[in-house]
C-alpha atoms as a PDB file:
ATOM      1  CA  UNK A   1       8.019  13.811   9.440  1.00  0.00           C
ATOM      2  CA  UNK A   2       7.830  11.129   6.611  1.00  0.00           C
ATOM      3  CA  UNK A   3       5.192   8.611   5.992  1.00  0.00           C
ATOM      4  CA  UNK A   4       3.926   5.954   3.421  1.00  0.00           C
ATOM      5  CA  UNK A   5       0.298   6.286   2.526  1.00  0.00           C
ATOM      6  CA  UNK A   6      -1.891   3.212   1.843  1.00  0.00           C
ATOM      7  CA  UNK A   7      -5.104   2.925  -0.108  1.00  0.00           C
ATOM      8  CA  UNK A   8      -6.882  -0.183  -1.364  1.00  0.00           C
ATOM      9  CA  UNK A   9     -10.289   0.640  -3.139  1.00  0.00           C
ATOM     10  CA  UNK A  10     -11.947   4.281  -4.315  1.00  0.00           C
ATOM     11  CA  UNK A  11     -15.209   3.252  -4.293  1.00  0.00           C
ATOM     12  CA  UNK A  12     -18.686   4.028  -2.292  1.00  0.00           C
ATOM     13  CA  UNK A  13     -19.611   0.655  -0.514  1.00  0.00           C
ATOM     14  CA  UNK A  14     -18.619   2.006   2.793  1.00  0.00           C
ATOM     15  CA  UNK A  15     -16.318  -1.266   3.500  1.00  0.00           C
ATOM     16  CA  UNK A  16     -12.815  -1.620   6.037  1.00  0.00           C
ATOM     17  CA  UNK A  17     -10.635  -1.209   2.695  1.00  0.00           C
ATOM     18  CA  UNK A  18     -12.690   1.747   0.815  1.00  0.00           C
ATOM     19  CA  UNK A  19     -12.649   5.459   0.302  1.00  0.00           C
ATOM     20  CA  UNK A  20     -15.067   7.291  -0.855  1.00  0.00           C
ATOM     21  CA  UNK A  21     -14.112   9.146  -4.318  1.00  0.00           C
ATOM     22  CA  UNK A  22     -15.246  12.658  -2.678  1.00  0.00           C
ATOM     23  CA  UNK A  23     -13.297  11.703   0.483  1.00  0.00           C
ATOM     24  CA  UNK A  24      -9.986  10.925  -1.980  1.00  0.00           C
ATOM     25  CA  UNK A  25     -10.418  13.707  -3.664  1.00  0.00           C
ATOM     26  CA  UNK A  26     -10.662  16.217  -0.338  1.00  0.00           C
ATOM     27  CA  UNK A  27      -7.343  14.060   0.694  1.00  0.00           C
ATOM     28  CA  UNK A  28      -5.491  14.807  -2.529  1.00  0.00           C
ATOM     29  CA  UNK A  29      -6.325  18.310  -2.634  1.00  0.00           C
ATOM     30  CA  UNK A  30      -4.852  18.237   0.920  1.00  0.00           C
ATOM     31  CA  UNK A  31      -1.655  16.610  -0.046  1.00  0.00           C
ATOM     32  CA  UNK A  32      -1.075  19.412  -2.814  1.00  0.00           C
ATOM     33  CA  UNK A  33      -1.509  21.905  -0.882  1.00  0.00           C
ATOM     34  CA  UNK A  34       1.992  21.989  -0.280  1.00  0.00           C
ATOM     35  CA  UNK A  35       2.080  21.472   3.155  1.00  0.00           C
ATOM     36  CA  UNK A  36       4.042  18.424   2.429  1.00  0.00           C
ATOM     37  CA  UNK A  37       6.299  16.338  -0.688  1.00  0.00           C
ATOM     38  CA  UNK A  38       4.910  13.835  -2.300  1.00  0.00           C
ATOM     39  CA  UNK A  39       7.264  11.682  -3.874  1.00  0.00           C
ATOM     40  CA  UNK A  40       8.373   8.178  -4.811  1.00  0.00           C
ATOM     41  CA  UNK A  41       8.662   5.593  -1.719  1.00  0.00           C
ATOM     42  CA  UNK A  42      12.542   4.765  -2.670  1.00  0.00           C
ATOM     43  CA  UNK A  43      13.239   8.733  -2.650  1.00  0.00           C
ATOM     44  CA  UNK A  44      11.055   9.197   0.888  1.00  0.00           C
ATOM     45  CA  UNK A  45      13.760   6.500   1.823  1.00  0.00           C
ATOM     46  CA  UNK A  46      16.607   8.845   1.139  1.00  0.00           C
ATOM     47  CA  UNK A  47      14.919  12.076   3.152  1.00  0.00           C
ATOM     48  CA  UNK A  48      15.636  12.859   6.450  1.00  0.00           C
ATOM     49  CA  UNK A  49      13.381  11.723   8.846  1.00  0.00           C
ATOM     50  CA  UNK A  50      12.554  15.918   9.630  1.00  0.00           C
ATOM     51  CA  UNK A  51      11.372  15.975   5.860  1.00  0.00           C
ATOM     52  CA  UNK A  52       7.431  16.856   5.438  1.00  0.00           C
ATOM     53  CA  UNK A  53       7.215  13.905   2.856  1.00  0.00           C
ATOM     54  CA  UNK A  54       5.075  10.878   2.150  1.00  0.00           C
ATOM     55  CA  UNK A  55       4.488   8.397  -0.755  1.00  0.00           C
ATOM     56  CA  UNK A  56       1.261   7.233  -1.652  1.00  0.00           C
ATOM     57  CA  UNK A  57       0.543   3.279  -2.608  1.00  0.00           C
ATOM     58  CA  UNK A  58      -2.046   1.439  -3.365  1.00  0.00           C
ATOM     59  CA  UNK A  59      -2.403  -2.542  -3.028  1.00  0.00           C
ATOM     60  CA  UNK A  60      -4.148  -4.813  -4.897  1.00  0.00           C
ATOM     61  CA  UNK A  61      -4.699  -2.890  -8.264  1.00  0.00           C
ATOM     62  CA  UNK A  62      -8.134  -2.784  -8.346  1.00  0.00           C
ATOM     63  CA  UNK A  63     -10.082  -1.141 -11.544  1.00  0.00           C
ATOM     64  CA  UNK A  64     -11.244   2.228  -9.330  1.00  0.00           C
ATOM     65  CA  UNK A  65      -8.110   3.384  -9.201  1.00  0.00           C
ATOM     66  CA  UNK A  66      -7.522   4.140 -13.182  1.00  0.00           C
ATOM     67  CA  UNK A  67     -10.782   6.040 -12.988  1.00  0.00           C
ATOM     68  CA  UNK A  68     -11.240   7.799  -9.339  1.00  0.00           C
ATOM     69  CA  UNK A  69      -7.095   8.034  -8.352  1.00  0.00           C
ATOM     70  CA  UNK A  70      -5.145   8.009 -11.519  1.00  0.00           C
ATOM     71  CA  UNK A  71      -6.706  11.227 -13.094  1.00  0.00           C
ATOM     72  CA  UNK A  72      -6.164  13.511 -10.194  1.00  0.00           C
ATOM     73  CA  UNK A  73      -3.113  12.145  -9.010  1.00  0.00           C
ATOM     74  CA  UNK A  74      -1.505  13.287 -12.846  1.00  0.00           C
ATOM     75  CA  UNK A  75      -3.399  16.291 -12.517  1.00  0.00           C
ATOM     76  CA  UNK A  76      -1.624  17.019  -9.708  1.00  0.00           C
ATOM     77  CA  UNK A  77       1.790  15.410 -11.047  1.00  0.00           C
ATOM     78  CA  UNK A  78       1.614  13.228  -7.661  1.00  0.00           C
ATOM     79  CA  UNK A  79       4.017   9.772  -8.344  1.00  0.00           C
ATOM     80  CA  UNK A  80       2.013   6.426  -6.914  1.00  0.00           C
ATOM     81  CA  UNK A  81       2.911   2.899  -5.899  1.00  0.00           C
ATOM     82  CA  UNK A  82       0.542   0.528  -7.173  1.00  0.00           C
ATOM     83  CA  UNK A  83       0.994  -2.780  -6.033  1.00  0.00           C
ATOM     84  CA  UNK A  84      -0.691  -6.085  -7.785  1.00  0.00           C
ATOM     85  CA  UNK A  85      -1.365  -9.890  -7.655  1.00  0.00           C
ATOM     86  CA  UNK A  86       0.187 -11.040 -10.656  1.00  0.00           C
ATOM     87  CA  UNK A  87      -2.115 -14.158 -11.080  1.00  0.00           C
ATOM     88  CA  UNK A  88      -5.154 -11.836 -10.593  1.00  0.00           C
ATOM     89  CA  UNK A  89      -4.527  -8.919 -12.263  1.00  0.00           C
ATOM     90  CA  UNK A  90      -7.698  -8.812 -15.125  1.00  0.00           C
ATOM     91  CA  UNK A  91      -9.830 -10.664 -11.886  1.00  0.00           C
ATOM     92  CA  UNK A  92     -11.139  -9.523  -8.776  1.00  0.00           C
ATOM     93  CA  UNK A  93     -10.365 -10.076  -5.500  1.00  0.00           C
ATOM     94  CA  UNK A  94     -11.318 -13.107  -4.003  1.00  0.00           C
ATOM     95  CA  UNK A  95      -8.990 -14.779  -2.750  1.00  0.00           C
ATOM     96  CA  UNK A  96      -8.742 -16.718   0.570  1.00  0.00           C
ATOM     97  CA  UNK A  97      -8.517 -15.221   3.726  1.00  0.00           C
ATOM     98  CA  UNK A  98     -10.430 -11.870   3.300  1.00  0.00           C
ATOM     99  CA  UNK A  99     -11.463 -10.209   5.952  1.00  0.00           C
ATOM    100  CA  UNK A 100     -15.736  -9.778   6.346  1.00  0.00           C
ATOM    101  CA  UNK A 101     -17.180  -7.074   4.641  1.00  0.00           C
ATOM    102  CA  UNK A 102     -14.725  -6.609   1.852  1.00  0.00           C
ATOM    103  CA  UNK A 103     -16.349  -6.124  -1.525  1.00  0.00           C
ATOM    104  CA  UNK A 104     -15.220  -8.261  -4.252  1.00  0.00           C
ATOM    105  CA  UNK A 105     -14.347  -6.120  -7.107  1.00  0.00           C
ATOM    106  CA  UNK A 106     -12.822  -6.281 -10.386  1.00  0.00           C
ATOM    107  CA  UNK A 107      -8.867  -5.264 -10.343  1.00  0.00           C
ATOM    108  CA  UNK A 108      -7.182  -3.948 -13.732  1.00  0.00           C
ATOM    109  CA  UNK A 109      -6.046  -5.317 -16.374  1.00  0.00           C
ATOM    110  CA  UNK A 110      -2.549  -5.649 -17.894  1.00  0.00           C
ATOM    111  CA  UNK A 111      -3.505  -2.973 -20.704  1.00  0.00           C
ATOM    112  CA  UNK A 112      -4.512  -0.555 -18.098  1.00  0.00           C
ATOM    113  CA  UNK A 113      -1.407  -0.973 -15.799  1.00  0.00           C
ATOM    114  CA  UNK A 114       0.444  -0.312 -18.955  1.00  0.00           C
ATOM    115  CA  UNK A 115      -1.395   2.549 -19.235  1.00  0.00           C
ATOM    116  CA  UNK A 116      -1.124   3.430 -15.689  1.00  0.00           C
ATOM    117  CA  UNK A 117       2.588   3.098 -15.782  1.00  0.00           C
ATOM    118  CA  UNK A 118       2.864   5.303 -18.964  1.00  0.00           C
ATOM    119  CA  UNK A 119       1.358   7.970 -16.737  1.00  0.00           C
ATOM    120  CA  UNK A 120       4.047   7.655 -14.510  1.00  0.00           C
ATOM    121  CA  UNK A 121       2.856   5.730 -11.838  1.00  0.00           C
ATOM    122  CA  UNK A 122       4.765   2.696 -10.622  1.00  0.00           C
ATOM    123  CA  UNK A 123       3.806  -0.842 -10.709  1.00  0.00           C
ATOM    124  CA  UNK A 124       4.751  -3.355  -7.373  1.00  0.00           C
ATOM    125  CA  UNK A 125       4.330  -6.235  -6.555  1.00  0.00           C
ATOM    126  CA  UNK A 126       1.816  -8.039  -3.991  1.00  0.00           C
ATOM    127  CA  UNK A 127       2.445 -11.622  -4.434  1.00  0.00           C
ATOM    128  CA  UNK A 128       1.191 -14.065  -6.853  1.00  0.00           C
ATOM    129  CA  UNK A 129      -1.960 -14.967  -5.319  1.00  0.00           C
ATOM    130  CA  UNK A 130      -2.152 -12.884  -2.391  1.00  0.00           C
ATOM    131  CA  UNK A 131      -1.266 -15.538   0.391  1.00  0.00           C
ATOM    132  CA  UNK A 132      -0.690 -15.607   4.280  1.00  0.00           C
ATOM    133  CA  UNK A 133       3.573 -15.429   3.567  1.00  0.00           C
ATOM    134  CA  UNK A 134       4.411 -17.240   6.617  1.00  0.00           C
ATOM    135  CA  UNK A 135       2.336 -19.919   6.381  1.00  0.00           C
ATOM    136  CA  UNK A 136       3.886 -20.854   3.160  1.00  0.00           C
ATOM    137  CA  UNK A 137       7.124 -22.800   2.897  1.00  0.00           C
ATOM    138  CA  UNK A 138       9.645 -21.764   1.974  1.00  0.00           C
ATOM    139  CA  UNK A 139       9.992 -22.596  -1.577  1.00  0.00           C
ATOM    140  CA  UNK A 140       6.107 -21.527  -1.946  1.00  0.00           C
ATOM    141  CA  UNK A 141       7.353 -17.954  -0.739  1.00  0.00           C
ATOM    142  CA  UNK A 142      10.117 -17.804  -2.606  1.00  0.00           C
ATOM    143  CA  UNK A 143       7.856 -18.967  -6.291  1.00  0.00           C
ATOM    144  CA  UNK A 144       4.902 -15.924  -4.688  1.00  0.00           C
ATOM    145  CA  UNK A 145       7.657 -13.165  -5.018  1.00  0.00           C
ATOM    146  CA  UNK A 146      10.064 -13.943  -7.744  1.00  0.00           C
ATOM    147  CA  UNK A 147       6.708 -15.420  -9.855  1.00  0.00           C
ATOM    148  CA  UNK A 148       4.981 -11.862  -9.120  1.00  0.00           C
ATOM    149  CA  UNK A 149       8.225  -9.941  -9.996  1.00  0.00           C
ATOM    150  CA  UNK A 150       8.896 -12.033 -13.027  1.00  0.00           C
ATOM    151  CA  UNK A 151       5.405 -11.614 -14.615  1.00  0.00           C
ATOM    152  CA  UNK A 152       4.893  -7.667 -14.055  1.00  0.00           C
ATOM    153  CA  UNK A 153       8.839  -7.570 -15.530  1.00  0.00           C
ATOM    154  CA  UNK A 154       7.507  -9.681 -18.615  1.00  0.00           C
ATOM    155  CA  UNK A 155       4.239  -8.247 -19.351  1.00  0.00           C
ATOM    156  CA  UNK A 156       5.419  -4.085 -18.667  1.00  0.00           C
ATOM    157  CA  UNK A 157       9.138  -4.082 -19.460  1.00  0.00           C
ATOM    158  CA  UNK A 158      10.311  -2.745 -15.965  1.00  0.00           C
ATOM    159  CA  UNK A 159      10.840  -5.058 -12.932  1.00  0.00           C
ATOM    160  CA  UNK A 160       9.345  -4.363  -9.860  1.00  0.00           C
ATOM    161  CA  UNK A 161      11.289  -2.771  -7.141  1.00  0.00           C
ATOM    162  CA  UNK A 162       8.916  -2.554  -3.631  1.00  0.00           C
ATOM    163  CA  UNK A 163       6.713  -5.118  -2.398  1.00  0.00           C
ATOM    164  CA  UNK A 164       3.725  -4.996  -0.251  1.00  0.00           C
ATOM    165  CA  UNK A 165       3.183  -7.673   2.179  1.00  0.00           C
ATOM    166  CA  UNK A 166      -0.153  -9.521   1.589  1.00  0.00           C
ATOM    167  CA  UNK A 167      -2.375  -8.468   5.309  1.00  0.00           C
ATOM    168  CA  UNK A 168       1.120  -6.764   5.942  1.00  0.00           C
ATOM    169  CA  UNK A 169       2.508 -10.669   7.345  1.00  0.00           C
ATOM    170  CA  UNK A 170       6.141 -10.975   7.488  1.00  0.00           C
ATOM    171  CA  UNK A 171       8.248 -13.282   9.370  1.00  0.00           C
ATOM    172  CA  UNK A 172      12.343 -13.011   9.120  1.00  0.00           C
ATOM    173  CA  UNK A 173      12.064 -15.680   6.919  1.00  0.00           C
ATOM    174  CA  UNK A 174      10.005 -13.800   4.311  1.00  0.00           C
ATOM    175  CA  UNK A 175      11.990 -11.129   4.580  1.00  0.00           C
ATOM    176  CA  UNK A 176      15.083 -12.638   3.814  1.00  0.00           C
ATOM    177  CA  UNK A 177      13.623 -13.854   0.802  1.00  0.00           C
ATOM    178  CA  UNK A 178      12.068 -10.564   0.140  1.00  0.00           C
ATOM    179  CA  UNK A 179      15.482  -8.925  -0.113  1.00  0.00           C
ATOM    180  CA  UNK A 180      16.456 -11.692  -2.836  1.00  0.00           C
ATOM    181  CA  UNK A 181      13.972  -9.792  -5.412  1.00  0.00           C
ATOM    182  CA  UNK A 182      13.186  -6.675  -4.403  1.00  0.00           C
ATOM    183  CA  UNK A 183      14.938  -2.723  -2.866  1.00  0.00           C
ATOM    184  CA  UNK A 184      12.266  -2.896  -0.397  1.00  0.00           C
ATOM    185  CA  UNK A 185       8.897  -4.206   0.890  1.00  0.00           C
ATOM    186  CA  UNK A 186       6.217  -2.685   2.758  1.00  0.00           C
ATOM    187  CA  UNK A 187       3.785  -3.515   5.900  1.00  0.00           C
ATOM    188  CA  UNK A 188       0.702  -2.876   7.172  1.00  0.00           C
ATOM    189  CA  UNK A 189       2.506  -1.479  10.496  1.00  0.00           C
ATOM    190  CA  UNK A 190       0.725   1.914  11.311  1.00  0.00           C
ATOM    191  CA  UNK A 191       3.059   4.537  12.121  1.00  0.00           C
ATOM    192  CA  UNK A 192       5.465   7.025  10.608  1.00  0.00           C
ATOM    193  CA  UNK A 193       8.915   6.046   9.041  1.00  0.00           C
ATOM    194  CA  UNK A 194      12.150   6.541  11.373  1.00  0.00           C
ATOM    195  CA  UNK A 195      15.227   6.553   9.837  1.00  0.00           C
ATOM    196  CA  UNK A 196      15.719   3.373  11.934  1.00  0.00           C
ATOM    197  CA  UNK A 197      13.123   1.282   9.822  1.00  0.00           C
ATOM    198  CA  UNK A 198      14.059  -1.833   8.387  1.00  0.00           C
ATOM    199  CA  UNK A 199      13.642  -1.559   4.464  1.00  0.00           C
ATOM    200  CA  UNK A 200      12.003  -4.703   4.156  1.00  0.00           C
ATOM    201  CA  UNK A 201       9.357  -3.596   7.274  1.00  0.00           C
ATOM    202  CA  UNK A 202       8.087  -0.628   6.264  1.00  0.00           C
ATOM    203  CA  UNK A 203       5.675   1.085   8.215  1.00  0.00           C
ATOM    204  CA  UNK A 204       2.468   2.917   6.168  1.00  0.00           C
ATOM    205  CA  UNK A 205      -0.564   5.184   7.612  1.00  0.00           C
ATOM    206  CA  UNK A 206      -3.654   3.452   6.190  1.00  0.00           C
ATOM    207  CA  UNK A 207      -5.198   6.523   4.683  1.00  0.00           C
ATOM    208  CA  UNK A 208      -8.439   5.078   5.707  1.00  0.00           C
ATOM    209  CA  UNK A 209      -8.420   6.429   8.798  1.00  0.00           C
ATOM    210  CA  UNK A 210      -7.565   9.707   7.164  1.00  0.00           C
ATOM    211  CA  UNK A 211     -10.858  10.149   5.005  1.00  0.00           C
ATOM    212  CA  UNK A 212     -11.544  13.930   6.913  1.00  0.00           C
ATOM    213  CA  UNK A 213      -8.361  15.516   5.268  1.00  0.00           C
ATOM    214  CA  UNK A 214      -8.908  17.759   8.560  1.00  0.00           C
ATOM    215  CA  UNK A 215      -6.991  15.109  10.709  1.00  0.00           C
ATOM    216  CA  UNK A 216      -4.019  15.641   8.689  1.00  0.00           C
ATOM    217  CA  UNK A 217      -3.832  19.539   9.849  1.00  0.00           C
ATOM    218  CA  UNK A 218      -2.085  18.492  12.324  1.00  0.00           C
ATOM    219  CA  UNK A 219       0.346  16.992  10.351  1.00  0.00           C
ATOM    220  CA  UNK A 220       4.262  16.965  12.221  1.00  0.00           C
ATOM    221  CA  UNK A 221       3.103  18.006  15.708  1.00  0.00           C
ATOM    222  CA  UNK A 222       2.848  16.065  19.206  1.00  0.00           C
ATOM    223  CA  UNK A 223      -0.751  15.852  18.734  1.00  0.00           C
ATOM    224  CA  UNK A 224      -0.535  13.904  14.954  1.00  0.00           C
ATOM    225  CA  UNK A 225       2.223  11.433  16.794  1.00  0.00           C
ATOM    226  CA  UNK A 226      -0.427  10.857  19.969  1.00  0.00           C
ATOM    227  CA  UNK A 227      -3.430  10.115  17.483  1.00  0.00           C
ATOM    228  CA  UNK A 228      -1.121   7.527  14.876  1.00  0.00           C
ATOM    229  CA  UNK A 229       0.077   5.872  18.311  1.00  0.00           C
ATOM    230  CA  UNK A 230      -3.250   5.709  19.642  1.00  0.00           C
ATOM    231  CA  UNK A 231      -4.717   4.044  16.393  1.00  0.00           C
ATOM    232  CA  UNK A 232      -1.708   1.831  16.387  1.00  0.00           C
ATOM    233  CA  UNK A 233      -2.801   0.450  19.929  1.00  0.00           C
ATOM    234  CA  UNK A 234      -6.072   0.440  18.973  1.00  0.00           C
ATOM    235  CA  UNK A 235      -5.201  -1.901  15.959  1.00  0.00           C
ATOM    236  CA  UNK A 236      -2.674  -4.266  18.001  1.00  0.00           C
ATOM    237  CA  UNK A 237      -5.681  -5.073  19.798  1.00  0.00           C
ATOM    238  CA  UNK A 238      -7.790  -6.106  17.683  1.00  0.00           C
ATOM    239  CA  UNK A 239      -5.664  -7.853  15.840  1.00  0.00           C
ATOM    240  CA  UNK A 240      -4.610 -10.125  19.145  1.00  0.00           C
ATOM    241  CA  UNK A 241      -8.391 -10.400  20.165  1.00  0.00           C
ATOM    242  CA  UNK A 242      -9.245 -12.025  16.289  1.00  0.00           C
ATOM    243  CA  UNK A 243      -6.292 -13.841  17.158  1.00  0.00           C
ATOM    244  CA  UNK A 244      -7.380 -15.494  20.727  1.00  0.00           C
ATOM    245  CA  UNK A 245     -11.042 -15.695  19.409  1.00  0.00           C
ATOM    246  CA  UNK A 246     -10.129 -17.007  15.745  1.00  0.00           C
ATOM    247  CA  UNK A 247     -12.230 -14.906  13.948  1.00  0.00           C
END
């Protein structure tokens, strides 16, 4: 079974996008155990879907992750997605349209991406400004990706290859333009990758829900499937009640 691994924030203020640093760490020690590969998103893309395999990414770059995820992910020679908001990046967070209860909290700087990236971690892209895609026009989308891809290219020598959806929106029309700049893009669509997947829709297991390691024990069986598709319900519901209520 293969799966894409999403974190947003190490930290310890308890919110919707943040794991504990104790918590990460009982989740990495998990992952090198060796009961599955961890490797690079593009070569979880080329694994057969019976592969025990996942990638781990993290949007939005925020500052925690040089300190809490980047030492034990090289201690443990783990590779990393990191996507960021170009126009951001040295900031914080607040941009429009985050949900309640989400800390605003600084995000890193250009000289510690470099840095990051020197470790051997990989830089993405999230976007410009971190906007609702298919709201924009079309011309707007188009400037968020290529801008985004264009900066990180400029300030770290390498040009971003994946993308991570801003709140995981995508419309045909975004992803259309998404293939014009990058291998790949990724959602917020919970559930494990099928050969089938669209590149430009992939699905990722937000490892919040994973912050006992002990859920992941049963990793590959009928009973991990159940519990992802369950949560993925769960989710779609939500989701279509904040849409019916507007909140």
């Amino acid at each position: 079974m293969r799966a894409i691994l999403t974190w947003h924030s190490i930290d310890v203020t308890g919110s919707p996008i943040s794991v504990e640093p104790p918590a990460f760490r009982r989740q990495v020690e998990w992952l090198a155990s060796g009961r599955v590969r961890v490797v690079s998103v593009a070569e979880l893309l080329r694994l057969p879907d019976a592969t025990d395999a996942v990638a781990l990414t993290f949007d939005d770059g925020f500052a925690n992750f040089a300190d809490e995820a980047l030492p034990l992910l090289v201690d443990h020679a783990m590779p990393a997605t990191i996507f960021v908001v170009s126009d951001r990046v040295g900031l914080d967070n607040a941009w429009p349209g985050s949900d309640d209860g989400v800390p605003i909290l600084p995000l890193m700087d250009w000289a510690t991406l470099t840095r990051v990236a020197e470790k051997g971690m990989e830089i993405g892209a999230h976007t410009r400004s971190h906007p609702h895609l298919p709201a924009l026009a079309t011309e707007r989308v188009n400037d968020e990706l290529a801008g985004c891809a264009e900066t990180v290219t400029t300030r770290l020598g390498r040009r971003p290859v994946g993308l991570a959806y801003p709140y995981g929106e995508a419309d045909a029309r975004v992803m259309r333009s998404s293939a014009n700049h990058f291998s790949w893009a990724c959602s917020t669509a919970f559930r494990t990758l099928a050969g089938s997947d669209d590149p430009f829709a992939l699905p990722r297991l937000d490892a919040w829900y994973f912050r006992d390691p002990r859920r992941f024990a049963a990793w590959g069986t009928s009973r991990f499937r159940a519990c992802v598709w369950a949560r993925r319900k769960a989710r779609t519901v939500r989701a279509t009640l904040r849409t019916l209520t507007g909140r």
